[in-house]
C-alpha atoms as a PDB file:
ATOM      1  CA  UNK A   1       0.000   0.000   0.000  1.00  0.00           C
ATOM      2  CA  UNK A   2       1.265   3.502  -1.086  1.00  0.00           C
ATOM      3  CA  UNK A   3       2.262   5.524   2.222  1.00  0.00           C
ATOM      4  CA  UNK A   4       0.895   8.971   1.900  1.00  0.00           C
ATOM      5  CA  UNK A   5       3.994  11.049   3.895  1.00  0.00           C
ATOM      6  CA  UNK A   6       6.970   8.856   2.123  1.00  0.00           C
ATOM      7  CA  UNK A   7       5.572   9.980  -0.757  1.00  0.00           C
ATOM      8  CA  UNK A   8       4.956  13.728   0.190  1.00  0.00           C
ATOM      9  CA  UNK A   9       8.834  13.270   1.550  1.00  0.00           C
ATOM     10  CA  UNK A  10      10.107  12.858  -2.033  1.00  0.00           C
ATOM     11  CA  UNK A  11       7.638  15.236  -3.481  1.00  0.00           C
ATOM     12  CA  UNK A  12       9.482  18.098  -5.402  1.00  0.00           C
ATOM     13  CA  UNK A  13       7.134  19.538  -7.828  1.00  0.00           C
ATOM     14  CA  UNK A  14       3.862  20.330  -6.947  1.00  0.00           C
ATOM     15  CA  UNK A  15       0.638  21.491  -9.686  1.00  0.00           C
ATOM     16  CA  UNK A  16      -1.879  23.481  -8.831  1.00  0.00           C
ATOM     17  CA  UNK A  17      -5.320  22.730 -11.613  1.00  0.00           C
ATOM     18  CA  UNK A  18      -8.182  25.087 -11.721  1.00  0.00           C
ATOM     19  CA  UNK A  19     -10.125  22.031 -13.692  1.00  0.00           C
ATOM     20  CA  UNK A  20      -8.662  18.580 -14.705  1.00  0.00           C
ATOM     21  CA  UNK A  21      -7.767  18.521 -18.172  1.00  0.00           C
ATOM     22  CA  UNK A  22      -3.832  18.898 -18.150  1.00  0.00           C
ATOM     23  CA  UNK A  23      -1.960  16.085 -19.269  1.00  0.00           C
ATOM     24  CA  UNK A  24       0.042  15.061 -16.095  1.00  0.00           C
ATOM     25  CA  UNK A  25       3.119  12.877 -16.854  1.00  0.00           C
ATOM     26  CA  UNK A  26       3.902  10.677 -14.304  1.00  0.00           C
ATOM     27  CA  UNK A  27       6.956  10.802 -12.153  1.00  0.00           C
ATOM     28  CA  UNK A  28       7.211  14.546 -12.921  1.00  0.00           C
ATOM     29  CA  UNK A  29       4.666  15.980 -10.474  1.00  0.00           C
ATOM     30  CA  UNK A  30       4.974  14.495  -6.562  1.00  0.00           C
ATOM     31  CA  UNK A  31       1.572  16.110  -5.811  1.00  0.00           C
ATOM     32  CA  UNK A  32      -1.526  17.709  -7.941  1.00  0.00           C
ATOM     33  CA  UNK A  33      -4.296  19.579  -5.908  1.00  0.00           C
ATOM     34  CA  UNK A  34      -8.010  20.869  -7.578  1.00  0.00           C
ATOM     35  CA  UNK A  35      -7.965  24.298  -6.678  1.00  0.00           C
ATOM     36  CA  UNK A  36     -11.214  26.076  -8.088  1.00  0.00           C
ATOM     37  CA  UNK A  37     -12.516  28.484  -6.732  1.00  0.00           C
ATOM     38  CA  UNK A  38     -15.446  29.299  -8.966  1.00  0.00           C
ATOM     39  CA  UNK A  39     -17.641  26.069  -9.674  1.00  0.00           C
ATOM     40  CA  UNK A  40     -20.363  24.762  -7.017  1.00  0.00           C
ATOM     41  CA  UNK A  41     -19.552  21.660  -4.897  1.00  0.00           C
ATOM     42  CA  UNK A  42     -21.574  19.343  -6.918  1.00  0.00           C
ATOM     43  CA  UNK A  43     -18.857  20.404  -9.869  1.00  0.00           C
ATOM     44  CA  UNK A  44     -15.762  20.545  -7.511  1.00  0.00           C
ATOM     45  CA  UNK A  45     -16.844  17.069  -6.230  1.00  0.00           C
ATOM     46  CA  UNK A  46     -17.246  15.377  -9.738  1.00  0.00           C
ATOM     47  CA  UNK A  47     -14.019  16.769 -11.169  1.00  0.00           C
ATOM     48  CA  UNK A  48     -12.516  15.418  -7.967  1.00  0.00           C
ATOM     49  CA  UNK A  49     -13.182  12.142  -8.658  1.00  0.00           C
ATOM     50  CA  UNK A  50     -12.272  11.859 -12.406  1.00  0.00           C
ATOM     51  CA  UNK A  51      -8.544  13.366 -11.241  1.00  0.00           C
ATOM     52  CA  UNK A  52      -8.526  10.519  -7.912  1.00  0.00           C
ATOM     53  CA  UNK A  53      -9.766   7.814 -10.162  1.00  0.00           C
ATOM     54  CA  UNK A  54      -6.542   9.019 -12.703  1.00  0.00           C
ATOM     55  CA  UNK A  55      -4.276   9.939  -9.911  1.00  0.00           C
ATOM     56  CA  UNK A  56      -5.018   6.433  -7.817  1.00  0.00           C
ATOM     57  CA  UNK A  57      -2.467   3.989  -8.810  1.00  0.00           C
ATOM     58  CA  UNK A  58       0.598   6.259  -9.234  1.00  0.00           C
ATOM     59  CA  UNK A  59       3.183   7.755  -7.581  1.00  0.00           C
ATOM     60  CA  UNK A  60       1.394  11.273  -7.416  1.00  0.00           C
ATOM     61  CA  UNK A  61      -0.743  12.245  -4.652  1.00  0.00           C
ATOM     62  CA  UNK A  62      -3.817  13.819  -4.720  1.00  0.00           C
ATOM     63  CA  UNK A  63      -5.096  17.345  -2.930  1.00  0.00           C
ATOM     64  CA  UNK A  64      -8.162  18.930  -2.714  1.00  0.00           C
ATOM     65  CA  UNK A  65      -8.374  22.454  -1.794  1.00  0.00           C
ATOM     66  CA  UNK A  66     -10.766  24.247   0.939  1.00  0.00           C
ATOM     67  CA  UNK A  67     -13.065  21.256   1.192  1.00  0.00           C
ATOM     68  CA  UNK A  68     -12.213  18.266   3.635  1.00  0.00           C
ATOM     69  CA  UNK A  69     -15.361  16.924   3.044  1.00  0.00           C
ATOM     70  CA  UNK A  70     -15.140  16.781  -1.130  1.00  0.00           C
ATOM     71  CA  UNK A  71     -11.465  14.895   0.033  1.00  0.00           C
ATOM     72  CA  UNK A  72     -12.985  12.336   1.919  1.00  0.00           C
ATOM     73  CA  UNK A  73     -15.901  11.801  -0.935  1.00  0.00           C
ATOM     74  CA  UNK A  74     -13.960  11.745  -3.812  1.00  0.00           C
ATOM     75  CA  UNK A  75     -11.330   9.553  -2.387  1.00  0.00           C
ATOM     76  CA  UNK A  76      -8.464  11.886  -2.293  1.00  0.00           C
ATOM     77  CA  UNK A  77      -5.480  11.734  -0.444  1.00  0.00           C
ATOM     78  CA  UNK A  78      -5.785  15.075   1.108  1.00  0.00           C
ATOM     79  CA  UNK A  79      -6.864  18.610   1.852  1.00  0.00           C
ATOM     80  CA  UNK A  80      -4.996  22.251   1.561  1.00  0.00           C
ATOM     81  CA  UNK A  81      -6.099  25.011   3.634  1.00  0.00           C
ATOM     82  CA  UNK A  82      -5.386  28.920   3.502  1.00  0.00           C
ATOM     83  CA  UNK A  83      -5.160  30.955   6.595  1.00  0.00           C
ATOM     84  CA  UNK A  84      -9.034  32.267   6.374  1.00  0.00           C
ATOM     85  CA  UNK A  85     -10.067  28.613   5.790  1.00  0.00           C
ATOM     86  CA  UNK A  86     -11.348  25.781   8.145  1.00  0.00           C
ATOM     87  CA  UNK A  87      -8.949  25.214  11.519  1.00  0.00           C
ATOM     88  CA  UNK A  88      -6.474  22.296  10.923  1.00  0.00           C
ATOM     89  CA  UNK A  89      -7.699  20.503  13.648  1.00  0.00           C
ATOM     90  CA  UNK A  90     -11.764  20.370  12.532  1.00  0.00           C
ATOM     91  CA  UNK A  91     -10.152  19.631   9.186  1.00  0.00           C
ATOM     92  CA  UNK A  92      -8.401  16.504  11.156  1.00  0.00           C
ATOM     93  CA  UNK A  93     -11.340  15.625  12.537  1.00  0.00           C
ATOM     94  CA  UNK A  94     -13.448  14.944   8.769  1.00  0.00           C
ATOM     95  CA  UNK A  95     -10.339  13.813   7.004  1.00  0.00           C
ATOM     96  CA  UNK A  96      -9.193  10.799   9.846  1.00  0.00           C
ATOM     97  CA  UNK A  97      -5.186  10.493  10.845  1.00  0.00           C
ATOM     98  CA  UNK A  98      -3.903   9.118   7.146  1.00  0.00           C
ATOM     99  CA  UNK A  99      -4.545  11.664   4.729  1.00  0.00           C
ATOM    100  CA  UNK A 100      -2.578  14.666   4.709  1.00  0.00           C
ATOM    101  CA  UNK A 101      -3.452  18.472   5.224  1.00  0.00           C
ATOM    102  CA  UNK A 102      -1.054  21.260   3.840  1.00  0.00           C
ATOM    103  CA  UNK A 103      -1.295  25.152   4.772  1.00  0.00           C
ATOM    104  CA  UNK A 104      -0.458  28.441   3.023  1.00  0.00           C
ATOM    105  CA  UNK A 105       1.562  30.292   4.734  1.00  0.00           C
ATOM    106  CA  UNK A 106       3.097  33.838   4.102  1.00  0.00           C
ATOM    107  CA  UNK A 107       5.870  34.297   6.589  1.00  0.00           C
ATOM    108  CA  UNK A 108       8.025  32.459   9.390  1.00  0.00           C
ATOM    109  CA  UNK A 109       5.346  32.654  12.317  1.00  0.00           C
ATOM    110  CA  UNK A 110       2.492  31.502  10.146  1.00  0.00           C
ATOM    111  CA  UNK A 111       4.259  28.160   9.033  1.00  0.00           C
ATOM    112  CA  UNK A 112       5.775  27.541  12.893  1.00  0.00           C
ATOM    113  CA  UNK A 113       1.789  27.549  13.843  1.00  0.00           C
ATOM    114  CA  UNK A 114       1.064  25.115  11.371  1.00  0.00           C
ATOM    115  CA  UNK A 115       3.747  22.730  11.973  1.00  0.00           C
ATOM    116  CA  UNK A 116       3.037  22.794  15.519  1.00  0.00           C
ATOM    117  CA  UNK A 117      -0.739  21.987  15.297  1.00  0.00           C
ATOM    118  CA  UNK A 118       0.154  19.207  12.913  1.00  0.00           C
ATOM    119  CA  UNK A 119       0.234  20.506   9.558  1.00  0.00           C
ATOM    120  CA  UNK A 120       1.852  17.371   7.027  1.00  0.00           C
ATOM    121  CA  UNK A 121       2.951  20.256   4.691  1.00  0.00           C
ATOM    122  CA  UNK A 122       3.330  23.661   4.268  1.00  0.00           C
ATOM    123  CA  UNK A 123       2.928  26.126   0.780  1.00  0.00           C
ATOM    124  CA  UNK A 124       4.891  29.615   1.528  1.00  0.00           C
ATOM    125  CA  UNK A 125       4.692  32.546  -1.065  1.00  0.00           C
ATOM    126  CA  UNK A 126       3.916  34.260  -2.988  1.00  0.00           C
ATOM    127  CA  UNK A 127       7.916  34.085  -3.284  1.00  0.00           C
ATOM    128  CA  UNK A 128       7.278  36.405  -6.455  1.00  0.00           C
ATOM    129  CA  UNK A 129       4.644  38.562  -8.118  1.00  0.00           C
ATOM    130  CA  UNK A 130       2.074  36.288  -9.991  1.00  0.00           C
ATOM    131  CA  UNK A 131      -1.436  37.205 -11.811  1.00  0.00           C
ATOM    132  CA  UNK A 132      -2.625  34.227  -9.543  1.00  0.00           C
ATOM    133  CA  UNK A 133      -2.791  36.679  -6.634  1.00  0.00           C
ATOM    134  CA  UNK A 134      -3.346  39.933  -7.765  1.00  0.00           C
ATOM    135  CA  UNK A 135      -2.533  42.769  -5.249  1.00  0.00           C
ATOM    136  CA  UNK A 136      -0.934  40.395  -2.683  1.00  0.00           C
ATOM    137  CA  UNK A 137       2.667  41.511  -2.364  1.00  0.00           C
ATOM    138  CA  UNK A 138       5.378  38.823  -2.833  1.00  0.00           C
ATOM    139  CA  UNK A 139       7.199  37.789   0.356  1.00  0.00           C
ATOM    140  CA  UNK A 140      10.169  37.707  -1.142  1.00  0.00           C
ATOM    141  CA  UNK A 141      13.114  35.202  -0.979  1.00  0.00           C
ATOM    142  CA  UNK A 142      13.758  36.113   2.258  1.00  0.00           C
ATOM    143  CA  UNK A 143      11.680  33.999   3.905  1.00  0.00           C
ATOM    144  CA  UNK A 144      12.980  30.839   2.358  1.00  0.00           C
ATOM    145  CA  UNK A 145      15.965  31.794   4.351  1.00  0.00           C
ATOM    146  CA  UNK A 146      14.206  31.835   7.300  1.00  0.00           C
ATOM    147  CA  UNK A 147      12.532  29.078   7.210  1.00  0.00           C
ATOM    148  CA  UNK A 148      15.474  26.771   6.921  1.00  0.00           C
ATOM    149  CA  UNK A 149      16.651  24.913  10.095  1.00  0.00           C
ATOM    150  CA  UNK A 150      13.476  25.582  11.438  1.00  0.00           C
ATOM    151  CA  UNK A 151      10.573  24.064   9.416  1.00  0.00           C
ATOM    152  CA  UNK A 152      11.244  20.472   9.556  1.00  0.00           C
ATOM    153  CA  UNK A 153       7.656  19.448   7.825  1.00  0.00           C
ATOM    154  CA  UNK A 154       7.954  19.728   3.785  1.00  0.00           C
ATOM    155  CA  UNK A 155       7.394  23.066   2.768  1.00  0.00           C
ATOM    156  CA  UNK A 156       7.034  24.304  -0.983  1.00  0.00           C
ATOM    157  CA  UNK A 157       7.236  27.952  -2.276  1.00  0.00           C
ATOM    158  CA  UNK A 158       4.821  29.513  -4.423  1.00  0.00           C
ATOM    159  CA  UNK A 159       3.908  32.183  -6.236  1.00  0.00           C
ATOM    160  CA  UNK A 160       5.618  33.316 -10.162  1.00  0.00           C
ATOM    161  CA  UNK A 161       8.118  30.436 -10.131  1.00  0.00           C
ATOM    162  CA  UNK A 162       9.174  29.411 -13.470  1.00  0.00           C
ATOM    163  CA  UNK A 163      12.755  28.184 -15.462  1.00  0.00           C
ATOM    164  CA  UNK A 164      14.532  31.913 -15.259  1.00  0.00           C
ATOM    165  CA  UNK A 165      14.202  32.203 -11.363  1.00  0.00           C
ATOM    166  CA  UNK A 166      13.748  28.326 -10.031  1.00  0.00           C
ATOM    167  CA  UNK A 167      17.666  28.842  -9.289  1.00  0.00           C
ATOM    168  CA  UNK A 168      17.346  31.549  -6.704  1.00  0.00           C
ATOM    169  CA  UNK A 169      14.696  28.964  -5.038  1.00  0.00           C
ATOM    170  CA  UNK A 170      17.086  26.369  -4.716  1.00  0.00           C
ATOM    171  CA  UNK A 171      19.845  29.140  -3.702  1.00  0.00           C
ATOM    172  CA  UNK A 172      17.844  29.976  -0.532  1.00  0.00           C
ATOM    173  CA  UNK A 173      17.864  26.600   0.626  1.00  0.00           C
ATOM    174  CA  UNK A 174      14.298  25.427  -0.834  1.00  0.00           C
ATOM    175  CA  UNK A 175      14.215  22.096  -2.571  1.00  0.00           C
ATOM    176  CA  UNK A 176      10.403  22.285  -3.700  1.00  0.00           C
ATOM    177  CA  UNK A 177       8.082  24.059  -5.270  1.00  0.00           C
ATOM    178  CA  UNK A 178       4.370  24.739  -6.251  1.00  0.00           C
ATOM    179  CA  UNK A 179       3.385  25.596  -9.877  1.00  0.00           C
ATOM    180  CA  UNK A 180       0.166  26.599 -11.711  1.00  0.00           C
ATOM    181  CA  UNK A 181       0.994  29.210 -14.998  1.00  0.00           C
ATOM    182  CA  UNK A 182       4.372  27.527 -15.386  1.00  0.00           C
ATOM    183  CA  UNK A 183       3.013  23.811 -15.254  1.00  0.00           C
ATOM    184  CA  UNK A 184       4.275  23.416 -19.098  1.00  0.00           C
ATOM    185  CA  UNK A 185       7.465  24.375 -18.277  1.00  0.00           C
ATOM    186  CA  UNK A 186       7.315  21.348 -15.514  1.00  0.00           C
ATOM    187  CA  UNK A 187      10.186  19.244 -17.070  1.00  0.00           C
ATOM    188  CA  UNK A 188      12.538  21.954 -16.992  1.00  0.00           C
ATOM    189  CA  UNK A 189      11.804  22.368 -12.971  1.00  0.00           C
ATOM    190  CA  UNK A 190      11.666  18.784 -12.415  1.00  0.00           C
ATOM    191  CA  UNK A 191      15.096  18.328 -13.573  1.00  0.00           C
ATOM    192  CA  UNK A 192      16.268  21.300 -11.767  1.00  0.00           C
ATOM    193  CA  UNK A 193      15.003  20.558  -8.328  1.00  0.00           C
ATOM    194  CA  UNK A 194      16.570  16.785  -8.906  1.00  0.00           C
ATOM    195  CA  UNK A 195      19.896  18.082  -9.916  1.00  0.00           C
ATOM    196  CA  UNK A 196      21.005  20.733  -7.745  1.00  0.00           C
END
């Protein structure tokens, strides 16, 4: 049986989907999580399933976003939460002790919280600008920094990341990341993150 955390442990590329659809290679992406934001439950739940039904037998685990409850019904192996969304703890209490929760976090305190009430995983940006999240400033590098030594839960950064600054990730001490506009560029990334 595949073990959820070994698997999040050798995660290094992570994709981000507003709506299945993308073709997703295996061995390239560690983790994929249904983020939408727009479509009704009913919608969220049913693309769910089609990506856990695909997502299943491989190597690549599977995230919902927001919505414990769509996790547990459409089989996933997990739920990511923002700071505004439900506490970690109720989330613990829907999804059961195997599948995994990840937070967003935004700077050093934030991520310390979540590791200490159990997060599996951490996201931390935005590192850089990104259309994604218009008028949220980027946290800069920085913070990457900071959280080395420290964080000892994977943590991936987020936000603009593509092939002309995924060096400057790596430089601050962060071995993976979390993708969405650069997903086609995912190759390039993977090898980077494996190489350096």
């Amino acid at each position: 049986m595949r073990s959820r955390r070994n698997l999040l442990k050798r995660s290094r590329l992570y994709l981000i989907l507003d709506k299945p659809g993308f073709d997703i290679e295996a061995g390239v992406f560690g983790i994929v999580q249904l983020r939408d934001k727009i479509s009704a439950k009913p919608d969220i739940l049913k693309a769910a399933l089609k990506l856990s039904r695909r997502l299943r037998r491989s190597n690549t685990l599977f995230i919902v976003n927001d919505h414990p409850d769509l996790a547990v019904f459409s089989g996933a192996d997990g739920v990511h939460l923002g700071q505004e969304d439900m506490p970690l703890e109720k989330a613990k209490g829907i999804l059961g002790k195997d599948k995994i929760i990840g937070i967003s976090c935004h700077n050093l305190v934030q991520a310390l919280k979540a590791q200490k009430q159990g997060a599996d995983y951490i996201g931390i940006g935005p590192v850089f600008a990104t259309p994604t999240k218009p008028g949220i400033r980027p946290i800069g590098l920085k913070v990457l920094k900071e959280l080395k030594g420290k964080i000892k839960i994977p943590y991936f950064a987020i936000g603009g990341i593509n092939k002309n600054n995924i060096a400057k990730i790596i430089s601050f001490g962060c071995r993976r990341v979390a993708v969405r506009r650069s997903a086609a560029e995912a190759k390039e990334l993977f090898k980077e993150l494996k190489t350096k």
